[in-house]
C-alpha atoms as a PDB file:
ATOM      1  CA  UNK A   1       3.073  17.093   6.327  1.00  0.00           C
ATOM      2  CA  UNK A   2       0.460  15.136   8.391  1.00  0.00           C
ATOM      3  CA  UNK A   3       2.062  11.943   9.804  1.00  0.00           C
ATOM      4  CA  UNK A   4      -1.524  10.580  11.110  1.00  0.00           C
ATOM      5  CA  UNK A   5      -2.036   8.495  13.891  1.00  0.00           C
ATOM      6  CA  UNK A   6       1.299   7.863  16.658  1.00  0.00           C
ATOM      7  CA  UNK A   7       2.013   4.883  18.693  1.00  0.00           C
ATOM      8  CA  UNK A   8       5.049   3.169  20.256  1.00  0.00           C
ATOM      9  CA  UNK A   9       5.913  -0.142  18.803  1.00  0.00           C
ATOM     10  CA  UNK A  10       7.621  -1.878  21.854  1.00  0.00           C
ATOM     11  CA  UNK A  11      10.512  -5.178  20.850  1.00  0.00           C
ATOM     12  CA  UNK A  12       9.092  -7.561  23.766  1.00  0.00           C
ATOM     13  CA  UNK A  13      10.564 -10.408  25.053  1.00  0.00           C
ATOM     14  CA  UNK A  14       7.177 -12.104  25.901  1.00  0.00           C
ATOM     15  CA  UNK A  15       4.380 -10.638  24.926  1.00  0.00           C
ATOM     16  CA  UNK A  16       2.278 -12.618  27.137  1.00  0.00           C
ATOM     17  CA  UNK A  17       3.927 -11.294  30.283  1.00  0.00           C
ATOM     18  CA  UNK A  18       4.303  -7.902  28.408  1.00  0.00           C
ATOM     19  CA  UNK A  19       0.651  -7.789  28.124  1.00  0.00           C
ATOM     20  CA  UNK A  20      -0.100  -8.596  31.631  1.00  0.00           C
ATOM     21  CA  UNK A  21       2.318  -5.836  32.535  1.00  0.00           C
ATOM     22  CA  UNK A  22       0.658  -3.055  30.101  1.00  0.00           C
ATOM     23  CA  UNK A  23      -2.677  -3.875  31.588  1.00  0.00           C
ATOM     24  CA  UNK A  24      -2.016  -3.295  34.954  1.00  0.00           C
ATOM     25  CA  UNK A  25      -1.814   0.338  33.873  1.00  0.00           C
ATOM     26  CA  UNK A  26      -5.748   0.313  32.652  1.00  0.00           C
ATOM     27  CA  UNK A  27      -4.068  -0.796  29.010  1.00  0.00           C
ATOM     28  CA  UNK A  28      -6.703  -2.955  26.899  1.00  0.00           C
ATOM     29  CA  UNK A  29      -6.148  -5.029  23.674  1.00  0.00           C
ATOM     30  CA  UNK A  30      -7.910  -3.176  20.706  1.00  0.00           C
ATOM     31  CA  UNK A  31      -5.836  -5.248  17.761  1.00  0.00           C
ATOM     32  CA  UNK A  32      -3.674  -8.162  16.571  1.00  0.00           C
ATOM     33  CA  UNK A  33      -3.133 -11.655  17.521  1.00  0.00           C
ATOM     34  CA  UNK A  34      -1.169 -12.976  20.330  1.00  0.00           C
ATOM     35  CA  UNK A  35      -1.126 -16.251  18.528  1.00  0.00           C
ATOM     36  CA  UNK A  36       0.899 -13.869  15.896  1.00  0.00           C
ATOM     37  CA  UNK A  37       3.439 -12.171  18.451  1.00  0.00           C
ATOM     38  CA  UNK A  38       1.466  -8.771  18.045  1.00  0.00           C
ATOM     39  CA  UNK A  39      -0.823  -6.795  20.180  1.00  0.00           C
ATOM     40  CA  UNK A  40      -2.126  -3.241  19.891  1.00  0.00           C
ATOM     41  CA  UNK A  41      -3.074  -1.802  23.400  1.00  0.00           C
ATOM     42  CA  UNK A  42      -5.078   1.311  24.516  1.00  0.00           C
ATOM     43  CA  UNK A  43      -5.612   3.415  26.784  1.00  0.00           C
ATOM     44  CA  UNK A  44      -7.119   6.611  26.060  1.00  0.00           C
ATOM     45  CA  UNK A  45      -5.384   8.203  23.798  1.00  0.00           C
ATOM     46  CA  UNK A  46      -2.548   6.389  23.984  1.00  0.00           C
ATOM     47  CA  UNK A  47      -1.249   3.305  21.757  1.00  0.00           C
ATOM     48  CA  UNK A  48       1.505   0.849  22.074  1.00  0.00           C
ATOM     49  CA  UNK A  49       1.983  -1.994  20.216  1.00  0.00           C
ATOM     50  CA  UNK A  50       3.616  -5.238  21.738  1.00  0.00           C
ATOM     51  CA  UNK A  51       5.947  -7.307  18.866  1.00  0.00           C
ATOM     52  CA  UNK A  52       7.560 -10.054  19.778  1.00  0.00           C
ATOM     53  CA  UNK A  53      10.649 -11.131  17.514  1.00  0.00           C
ATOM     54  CA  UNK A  54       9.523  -8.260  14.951  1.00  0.00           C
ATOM     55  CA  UNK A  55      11.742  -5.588  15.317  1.00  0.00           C
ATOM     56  CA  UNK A  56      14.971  -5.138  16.799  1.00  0.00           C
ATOM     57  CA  UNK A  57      14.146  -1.593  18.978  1.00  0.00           C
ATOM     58  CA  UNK A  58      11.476  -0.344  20.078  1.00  0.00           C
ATOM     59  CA  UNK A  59      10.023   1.968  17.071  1.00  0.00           C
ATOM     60  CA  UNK A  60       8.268   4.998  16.948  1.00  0.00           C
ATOM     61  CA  UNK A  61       5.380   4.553  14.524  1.00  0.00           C
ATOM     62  CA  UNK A  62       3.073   6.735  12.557  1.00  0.00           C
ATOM     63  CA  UNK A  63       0.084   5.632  10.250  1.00  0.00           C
ATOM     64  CA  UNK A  64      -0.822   8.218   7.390  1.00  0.00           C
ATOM     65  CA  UNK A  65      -4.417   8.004   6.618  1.00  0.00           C
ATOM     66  CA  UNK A  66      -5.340   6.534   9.963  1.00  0.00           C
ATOM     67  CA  UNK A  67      -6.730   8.576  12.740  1.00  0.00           C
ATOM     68  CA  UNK A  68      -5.475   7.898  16.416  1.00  0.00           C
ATOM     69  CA  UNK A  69      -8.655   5.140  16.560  1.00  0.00           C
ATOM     70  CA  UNK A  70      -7.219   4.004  12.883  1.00  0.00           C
ATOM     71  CA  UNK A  71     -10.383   4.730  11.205  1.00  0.00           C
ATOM     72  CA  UNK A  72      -9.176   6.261   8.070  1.00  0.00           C
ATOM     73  CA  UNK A  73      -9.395   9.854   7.432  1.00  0.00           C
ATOM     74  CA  UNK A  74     -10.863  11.549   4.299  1.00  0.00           C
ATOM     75  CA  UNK A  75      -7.075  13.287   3.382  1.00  0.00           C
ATOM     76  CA  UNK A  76      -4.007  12.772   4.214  1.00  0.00           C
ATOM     77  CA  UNK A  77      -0.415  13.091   3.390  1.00  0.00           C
ATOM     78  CA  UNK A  78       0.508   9.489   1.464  1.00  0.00           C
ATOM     79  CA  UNK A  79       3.362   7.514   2.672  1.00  0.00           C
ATOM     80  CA  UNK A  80       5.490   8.340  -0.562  1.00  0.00           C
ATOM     81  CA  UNK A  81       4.961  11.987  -0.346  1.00  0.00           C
ATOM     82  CA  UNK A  82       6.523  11.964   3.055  1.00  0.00           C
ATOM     83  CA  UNK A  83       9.426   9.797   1.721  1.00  0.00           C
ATOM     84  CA  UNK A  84       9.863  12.419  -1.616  1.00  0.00           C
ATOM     85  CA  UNK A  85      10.314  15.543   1.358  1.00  0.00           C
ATOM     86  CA  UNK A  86      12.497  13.508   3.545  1.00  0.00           C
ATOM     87  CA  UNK A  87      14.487  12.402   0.685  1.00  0.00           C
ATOM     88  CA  UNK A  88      14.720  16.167  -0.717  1.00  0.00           C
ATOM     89  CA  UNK A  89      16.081  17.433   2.617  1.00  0.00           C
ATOM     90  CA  UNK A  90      18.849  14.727   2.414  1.00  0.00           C
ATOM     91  CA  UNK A  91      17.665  12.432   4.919  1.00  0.00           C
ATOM     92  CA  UNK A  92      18.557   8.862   4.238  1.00  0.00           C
ATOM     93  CA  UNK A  93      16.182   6.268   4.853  1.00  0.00           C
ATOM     94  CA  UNK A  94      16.858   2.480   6.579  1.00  0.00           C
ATOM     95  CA  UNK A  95      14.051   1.213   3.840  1.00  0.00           C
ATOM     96  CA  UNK A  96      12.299   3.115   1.270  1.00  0.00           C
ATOM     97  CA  UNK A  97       8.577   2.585   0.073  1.00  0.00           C
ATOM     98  CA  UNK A  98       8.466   1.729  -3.465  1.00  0.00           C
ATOM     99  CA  UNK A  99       7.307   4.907  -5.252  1.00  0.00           C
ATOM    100  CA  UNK A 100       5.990   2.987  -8.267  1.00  0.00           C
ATOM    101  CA  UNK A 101       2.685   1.804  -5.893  1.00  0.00           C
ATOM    102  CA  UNK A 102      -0.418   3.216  -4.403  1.00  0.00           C
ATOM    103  CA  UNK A 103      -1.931   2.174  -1.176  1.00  0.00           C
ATOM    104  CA  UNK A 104      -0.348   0.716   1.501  1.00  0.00           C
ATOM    105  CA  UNK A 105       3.309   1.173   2.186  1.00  0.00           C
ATOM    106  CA  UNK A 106       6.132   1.911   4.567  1.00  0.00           C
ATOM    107  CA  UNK A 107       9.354   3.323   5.179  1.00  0.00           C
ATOM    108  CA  UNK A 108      11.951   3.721   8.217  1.00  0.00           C
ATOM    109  CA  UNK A 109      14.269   6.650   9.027  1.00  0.00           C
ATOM    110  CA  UNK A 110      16.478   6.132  12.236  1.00  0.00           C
ATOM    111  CA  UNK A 111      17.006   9.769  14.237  1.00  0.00           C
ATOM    112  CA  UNK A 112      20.387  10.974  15.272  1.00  0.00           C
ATOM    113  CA  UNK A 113      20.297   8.731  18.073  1.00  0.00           C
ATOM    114  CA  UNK A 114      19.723   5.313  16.387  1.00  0.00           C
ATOM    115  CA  UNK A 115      15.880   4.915  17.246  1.00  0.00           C
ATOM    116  CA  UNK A 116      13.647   3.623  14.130  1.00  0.00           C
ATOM    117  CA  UNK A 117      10.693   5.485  12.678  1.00  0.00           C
ATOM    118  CA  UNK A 118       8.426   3.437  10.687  1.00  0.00           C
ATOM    119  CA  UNK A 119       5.878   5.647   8.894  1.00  0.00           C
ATOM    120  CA  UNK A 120       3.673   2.723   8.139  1.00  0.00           C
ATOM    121  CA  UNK A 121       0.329   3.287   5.831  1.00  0.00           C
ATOM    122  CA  UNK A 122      -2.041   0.334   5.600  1.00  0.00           C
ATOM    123  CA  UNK A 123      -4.710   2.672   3.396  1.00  0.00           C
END
């Protein structure tokens, strides 16, 4: 089961100040709008995204289809797939993508110790 590209999705207070922060570690905006209350950062290989007033916790997130510069790969496990295997080995899911669609979609699972997953495809 390939999950595609990882990140952190980090529940800021101000994303702003969060930013500035992030930075100082050689962090550099790549995506979103601050005007939004969303940032993606990199540096390297590594990915966070800043939400303010989006989520609760912060999130571990992985993006099916994407690779870890989301530029979409040729093949790839779909979003729905993943859900169907979860689902078989009795996992129960937060929110479930609707397995009547194609395309993008998303689900969350929460691990045993109450921090989201959002498998998140945008292809």
């Amino acid at each position: 089961m390939e999950l595609g590209a990882f990140s952190i999705s980090l529940a800021v207070k101000n994303i702003e100040v969060s930013r500035a922060f992030y930075e100082k570690f050689g962090f550099k905006v790549i995506g979103g709008e601050a005007s939004r209350n969303w940032l993606i950062l990199r540096n390297g290989d590594h990915t966070i995204g800043l939400f303010q007033g989006m989520f609760e916790k912060n999130t571990l997130t992985f993006n099916p289809g994407w690779d870890k510069n989301a530029g979409q790969v040729d093949t790839f496990t779909d979003v729905r797939e993943i859900q169907r295997r979860l689902k078989a080995q009795g996992m129960a899911l937060l929110t479930e993508a609707d397995e009547n669609t194609t395309g993008p979609a998303s689900f969350i699972a929460v691990d045993p110790d109450g921090n989201p997953i959002l498998v998140d495809q945008h292809v």
